[in-house]
PDB file of N, CA and C in Angstrom:
ATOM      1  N   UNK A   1      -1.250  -7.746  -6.407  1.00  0.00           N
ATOM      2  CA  UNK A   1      -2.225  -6.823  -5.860  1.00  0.00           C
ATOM      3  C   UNK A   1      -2.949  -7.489  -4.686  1.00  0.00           C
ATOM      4  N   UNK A   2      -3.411  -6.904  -3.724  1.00  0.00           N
ATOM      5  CA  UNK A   2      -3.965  -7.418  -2.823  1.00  0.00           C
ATOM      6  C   UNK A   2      -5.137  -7.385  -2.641  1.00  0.00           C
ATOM      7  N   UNK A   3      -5.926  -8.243  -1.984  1.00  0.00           N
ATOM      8  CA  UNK A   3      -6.989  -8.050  -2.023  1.00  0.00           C
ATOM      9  C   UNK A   3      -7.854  -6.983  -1.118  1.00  0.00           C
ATOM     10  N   UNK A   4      -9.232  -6.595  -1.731  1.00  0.00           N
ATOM     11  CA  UNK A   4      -9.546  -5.837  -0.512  1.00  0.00           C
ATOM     12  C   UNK A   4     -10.736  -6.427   0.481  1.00  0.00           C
ATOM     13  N   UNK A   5     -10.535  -6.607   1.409  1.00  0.00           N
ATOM     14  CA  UNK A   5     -12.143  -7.451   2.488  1.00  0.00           C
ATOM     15  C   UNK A   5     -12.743  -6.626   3.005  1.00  0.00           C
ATOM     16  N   UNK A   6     -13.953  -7.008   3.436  1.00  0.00           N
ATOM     17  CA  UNK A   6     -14.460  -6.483   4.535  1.00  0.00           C
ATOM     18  C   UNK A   6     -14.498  -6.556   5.314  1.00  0.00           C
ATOM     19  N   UNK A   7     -13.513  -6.490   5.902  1.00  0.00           N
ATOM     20  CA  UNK A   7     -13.185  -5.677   7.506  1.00  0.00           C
ATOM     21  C   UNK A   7     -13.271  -4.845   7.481  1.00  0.00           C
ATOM     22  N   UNK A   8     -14.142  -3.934   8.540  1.00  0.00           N
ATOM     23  CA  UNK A   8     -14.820  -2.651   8.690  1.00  0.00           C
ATOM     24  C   UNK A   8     -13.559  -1.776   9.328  1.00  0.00           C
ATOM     25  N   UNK A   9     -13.180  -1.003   8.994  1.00  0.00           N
ATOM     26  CA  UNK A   9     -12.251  -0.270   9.529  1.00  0.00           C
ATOM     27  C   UNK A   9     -12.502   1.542   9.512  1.00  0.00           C
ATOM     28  N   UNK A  10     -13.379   2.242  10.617  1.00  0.00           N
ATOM     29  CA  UNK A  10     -13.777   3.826  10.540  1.00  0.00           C
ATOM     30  C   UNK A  10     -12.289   4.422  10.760  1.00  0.00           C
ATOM     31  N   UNK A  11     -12.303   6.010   9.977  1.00  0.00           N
ATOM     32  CA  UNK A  11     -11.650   6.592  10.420  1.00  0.00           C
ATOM     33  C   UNK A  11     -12.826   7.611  11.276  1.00  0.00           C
ATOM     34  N   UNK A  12     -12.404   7.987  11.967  1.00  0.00           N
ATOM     35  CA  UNK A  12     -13.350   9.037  13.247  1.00  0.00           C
ATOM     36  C   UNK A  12     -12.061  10.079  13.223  1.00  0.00           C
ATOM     37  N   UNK A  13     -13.036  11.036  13.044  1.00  0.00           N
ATOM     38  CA  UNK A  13     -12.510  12.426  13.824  1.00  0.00           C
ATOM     39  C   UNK A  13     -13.385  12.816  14.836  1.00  0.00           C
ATOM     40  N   UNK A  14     -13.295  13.985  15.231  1.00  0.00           N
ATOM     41  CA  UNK A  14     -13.506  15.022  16.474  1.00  0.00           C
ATOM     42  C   UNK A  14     -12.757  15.548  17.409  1.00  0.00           C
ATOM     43  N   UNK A  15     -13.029  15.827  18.560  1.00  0.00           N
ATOM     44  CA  UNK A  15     -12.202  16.843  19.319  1.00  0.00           C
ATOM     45  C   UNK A  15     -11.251  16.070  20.042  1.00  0.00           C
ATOM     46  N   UNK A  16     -11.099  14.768  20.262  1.00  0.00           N
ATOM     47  CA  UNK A  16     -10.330  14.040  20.611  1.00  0.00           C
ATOM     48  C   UNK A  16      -9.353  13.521  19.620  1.00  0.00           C
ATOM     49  N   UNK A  17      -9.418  14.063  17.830  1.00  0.00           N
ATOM     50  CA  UNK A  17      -8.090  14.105  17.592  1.00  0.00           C
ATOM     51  C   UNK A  17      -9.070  12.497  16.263  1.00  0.00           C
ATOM     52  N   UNK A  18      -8.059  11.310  16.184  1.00  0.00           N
ATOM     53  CA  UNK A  18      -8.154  10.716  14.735  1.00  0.00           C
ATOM     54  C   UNK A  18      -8.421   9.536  15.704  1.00  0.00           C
ATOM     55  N   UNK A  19      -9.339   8.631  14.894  1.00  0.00           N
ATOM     56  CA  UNK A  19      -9.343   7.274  15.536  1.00  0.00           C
ATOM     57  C   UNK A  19      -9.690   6.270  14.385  1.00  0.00           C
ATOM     58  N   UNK A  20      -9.197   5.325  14.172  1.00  0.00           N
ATOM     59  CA  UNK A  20      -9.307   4.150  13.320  1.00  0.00           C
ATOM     60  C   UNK A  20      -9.860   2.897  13.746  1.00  0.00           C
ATOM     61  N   UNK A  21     -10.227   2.999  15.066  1.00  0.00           N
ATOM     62  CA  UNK A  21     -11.187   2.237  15.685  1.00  0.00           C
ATOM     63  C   UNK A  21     -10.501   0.793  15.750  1.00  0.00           C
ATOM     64  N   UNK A  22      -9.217   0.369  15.816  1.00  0.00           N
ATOM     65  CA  UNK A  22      -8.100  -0.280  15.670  1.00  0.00           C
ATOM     66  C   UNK A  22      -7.347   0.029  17.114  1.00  0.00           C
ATOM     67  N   UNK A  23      -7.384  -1.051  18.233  1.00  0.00           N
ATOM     68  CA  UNK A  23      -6.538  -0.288  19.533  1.00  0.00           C
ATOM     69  C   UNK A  23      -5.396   0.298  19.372  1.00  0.00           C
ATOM     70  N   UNK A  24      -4.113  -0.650  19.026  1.00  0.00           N
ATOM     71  CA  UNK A  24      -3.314  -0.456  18.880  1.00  0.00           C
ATOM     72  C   UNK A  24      -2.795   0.926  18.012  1.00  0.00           C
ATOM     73  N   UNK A  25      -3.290   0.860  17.005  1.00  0.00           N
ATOM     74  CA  UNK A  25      -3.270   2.111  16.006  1.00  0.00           C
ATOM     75  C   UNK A  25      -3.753   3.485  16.399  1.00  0.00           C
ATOM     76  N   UNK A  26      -4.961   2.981  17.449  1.00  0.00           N
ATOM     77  CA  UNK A  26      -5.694   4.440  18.040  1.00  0.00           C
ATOM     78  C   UNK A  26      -4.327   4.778  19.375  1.00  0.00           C
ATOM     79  N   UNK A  27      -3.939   4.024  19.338  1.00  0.00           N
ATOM     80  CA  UNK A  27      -3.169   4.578  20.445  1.00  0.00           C
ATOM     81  C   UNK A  27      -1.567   5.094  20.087  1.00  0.00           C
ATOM     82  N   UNK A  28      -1.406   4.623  19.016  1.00  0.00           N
ATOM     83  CA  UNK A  28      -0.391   5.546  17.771  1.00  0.00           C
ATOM     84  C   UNK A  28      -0.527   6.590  17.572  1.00  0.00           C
ATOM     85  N   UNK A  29      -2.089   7.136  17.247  1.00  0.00           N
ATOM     86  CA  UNK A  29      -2.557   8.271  16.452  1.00  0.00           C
ATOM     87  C   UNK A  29      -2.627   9.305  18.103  1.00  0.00           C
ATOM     88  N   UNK A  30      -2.996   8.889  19.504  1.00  0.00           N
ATOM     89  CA  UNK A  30      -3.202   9.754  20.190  1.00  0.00           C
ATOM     90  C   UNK A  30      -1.428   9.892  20.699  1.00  0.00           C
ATOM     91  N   UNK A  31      -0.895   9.197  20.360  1.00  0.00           N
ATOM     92  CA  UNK A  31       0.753   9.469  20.320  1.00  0.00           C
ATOM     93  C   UNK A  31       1.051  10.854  19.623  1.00  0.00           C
ATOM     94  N   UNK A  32       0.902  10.504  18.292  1.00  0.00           N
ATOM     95  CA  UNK A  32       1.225  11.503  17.621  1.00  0.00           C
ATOM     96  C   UNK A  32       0.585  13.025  17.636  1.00  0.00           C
ATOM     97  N   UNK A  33      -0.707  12.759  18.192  1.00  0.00           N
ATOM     98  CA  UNK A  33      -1.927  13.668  18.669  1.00  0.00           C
ATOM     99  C   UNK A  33      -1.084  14.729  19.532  1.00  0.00           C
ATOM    100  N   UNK A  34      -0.230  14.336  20.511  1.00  0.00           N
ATOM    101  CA  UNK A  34       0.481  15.166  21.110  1.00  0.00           C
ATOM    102  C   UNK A  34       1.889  15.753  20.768  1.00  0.00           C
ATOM    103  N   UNK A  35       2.259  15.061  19.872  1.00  0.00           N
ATOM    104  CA  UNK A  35       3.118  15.686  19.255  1.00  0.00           C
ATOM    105  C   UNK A  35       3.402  16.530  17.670  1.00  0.00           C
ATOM    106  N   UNK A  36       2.586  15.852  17.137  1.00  0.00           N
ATOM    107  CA  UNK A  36       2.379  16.700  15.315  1.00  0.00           C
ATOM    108  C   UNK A  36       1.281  17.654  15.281  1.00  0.00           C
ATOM    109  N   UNK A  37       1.401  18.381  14.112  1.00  0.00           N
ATOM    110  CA  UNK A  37       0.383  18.855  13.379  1.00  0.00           C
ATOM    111  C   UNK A  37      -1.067  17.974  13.082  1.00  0.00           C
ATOM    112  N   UNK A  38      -2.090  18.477  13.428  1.00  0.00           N
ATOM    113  CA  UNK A  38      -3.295  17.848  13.617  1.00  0.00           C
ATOM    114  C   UNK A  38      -3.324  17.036  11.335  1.00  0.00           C
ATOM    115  N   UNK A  39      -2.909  18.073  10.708  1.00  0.00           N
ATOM    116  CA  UNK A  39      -2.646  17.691   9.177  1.00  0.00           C
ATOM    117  C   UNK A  39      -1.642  16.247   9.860  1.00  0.00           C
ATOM    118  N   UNK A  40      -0.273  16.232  10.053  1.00  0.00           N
ATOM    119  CA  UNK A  40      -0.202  15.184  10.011  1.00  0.00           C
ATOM    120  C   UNK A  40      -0.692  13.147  10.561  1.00  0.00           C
ATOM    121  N   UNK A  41      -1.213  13.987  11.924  1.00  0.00           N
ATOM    122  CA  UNK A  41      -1.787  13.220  12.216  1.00  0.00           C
ATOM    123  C   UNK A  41      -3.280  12.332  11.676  1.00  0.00           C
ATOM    124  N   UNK A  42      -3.917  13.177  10.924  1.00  0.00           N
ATOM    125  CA  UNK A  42      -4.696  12.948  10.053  1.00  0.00           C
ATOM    126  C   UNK A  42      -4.007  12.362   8.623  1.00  0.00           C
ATOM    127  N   UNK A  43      -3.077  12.300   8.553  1.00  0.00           N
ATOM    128  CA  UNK A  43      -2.270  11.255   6.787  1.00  0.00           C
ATOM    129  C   UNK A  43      -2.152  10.534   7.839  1.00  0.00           C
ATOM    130  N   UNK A  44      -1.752  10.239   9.084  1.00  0.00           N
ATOM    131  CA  UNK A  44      -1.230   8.872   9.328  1.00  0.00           C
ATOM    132  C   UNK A  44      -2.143   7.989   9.756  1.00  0.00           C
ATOM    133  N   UNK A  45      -3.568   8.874  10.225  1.00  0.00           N
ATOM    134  CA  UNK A  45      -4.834   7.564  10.432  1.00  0.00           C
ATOM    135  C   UNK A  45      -5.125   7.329   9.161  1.00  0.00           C
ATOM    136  N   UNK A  46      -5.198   8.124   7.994  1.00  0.00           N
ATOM    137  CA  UNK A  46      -5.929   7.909   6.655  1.00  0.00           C
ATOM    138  C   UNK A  46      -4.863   6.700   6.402  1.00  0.00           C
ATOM    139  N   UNK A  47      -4.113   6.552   6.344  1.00  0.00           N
ATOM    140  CA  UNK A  47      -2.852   5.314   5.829  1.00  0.00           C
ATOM    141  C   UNK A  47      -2.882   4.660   6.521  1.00  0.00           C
ATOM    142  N   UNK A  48      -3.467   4.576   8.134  1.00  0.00           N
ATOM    143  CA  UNK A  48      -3.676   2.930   9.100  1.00  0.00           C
ATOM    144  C   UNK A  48      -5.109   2.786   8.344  1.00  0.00           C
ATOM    145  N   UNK A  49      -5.606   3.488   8.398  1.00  0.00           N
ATOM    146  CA  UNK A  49      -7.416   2.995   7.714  1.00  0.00           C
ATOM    147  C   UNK A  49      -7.055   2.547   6.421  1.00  0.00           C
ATOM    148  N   UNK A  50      -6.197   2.478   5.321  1.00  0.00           N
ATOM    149  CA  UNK A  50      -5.831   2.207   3.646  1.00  0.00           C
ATOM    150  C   UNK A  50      -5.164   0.954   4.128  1.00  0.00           C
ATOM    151  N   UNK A  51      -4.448   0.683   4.989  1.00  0.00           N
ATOM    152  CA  UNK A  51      -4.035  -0.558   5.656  1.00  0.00           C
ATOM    153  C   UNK A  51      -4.746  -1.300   5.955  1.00  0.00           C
ATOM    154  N   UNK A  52      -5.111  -1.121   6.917  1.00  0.00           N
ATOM    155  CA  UNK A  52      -5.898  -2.481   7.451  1.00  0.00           C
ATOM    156  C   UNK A  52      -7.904  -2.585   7.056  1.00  0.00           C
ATOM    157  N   UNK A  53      -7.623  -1.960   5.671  1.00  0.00           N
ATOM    158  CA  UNK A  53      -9.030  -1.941   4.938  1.00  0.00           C
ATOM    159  C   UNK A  53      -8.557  -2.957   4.082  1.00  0.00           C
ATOM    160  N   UNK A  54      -7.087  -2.882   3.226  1.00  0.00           N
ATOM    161  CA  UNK A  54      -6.666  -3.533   2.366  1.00  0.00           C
ATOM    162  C   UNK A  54      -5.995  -5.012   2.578  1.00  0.00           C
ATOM    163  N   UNK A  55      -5.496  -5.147   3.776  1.00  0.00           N
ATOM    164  CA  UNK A  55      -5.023  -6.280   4.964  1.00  0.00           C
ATOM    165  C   UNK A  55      -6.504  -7.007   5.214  1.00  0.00           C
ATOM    166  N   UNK A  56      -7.664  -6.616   5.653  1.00  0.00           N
ATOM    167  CA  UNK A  56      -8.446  -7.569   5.327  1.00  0.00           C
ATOM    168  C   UNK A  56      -8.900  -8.242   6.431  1.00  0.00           C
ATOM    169  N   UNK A  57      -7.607  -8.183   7.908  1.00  0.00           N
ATOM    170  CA  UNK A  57      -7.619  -8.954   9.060  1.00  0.00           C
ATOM    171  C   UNK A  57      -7.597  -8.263  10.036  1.00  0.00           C
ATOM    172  N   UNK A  58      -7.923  -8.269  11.133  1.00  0.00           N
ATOM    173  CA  UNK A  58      -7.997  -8.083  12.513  1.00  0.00           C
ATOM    174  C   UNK A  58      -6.676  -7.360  12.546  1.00  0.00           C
ATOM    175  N   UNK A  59      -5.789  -6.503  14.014  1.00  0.00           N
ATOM    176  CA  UNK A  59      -4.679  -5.901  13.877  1.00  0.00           C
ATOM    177  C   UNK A  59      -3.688  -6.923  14.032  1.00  0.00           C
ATOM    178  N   UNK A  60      -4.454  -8.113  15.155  1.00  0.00           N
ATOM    179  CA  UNK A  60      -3.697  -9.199  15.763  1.00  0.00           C
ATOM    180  C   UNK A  60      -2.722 -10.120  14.805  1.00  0.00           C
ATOM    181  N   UNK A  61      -3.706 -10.099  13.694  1.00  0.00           N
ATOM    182  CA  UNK A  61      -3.439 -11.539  12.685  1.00  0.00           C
ATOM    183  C   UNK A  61      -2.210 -10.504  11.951  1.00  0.00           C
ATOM    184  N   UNK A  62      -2.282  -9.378  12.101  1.00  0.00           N
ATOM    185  CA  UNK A  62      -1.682  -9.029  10.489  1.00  0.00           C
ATOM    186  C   UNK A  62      -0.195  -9.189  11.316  1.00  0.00           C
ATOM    187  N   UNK A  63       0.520  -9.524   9.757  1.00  0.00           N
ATOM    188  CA  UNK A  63       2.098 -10.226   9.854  1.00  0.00           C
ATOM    189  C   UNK A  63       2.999  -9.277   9.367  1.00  0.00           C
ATOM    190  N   UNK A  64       4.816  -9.160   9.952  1.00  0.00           N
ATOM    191  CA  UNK A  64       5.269  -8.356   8.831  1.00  0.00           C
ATOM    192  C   UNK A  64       5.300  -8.606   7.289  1.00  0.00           C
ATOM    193  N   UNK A  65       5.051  -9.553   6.594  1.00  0.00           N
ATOM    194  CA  UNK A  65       4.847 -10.176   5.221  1.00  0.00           C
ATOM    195  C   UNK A  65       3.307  -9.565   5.097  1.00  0.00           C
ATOM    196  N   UNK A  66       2.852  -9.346   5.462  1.00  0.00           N
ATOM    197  CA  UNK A  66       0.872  -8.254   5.178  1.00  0.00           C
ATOM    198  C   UNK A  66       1.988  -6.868   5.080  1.00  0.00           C
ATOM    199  N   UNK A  67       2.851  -5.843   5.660  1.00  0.00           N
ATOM    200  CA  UNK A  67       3.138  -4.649   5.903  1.00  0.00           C
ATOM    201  C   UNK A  67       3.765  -4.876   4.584  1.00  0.00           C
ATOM    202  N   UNK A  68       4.899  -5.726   3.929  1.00  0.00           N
ATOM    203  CA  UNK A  68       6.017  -5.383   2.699  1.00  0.00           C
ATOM    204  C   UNK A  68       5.216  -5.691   1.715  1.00  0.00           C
ATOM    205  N   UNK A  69       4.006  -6.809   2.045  1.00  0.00           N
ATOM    206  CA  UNK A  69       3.368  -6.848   0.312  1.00  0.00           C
ATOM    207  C   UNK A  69       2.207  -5.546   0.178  1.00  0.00           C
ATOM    208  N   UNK A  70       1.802  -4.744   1.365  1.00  0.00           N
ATOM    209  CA  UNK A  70       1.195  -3.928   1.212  1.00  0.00           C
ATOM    210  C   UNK A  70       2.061  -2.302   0.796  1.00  0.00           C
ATOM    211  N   UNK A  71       3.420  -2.430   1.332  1.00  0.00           N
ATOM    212  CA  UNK A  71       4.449  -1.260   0.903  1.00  0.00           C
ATOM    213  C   UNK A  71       4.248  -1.280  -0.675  1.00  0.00           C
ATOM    214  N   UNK A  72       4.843  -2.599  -1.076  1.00  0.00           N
ATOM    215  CA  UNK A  72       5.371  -3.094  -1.969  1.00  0.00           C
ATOM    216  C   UNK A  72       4.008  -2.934  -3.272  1.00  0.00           C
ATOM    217  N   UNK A  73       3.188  -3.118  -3.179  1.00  0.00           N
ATOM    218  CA  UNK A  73       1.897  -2.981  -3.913  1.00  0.00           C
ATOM    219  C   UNK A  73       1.708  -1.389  -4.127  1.00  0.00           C
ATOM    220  N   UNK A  74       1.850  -0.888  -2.715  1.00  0.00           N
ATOM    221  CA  UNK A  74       1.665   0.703  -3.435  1.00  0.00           C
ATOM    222  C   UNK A  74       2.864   1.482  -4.052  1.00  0.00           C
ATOM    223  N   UNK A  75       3.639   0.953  -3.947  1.00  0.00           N
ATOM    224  CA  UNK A  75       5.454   1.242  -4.875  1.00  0.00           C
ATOM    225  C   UNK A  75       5.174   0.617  -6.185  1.00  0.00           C
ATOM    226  N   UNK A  76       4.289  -0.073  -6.744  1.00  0.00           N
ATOM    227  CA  UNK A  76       4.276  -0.618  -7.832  1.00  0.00           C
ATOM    228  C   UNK A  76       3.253   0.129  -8.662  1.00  0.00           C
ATOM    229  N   UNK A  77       2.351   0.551  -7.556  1.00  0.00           N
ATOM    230  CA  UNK A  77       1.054   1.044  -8.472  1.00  0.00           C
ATOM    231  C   UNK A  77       1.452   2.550  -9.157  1.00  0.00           C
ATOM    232  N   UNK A  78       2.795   3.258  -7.867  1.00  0.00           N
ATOM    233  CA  UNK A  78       2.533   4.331  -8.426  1.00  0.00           C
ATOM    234  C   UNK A  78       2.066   5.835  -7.412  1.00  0.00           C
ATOM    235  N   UNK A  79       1.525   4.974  -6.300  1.00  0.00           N
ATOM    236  CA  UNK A  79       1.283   5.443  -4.926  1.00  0.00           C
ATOM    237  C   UNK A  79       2.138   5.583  -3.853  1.00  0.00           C
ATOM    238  N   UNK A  80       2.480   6.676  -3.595  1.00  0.00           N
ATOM    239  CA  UNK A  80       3.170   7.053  -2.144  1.00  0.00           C
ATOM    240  C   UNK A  80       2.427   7.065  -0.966  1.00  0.00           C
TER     241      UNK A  80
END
């Protein structure tokens, strides 16, 4: 199980669509902003914000070994 830190991680809405306050990720979400359903785009900031709330680190630090033990943790719990 992983741990959870505090690293502050917002999800933001408004008229500009989903933000996780995360560059890289905000600039995922205004990706998808133009192409999905505003519903999906909203599961995919809620799951960068369940990420990198549960990751603990900055976007920089996190490793692919942070992404499979974090897959891998919610495949165990039971969580999709």
């Amino acid at each position: 199980m992983l741990p959870i830190c505090a690293w502050p991680v917002q999800l933001t809405l408004g008229r500009a669509g989903c933000r996780v306050e995360v560059p890289p990720a905000d600039v995922y979400l205004a990706f998808l902003g133009g192409r999905c359903r505003p519903n999906t785009v909203l599961a995919a900031a809620y799951d960068l914000k369940v990420f990198f709330t549960v990751a603990g680190k900055p976007p920089q630090e996190v490793r692919p070994a942070d992404v499979l033990a974090f897959i891998t943790a919610q495949s165990t719990c039971g969580v999709s």
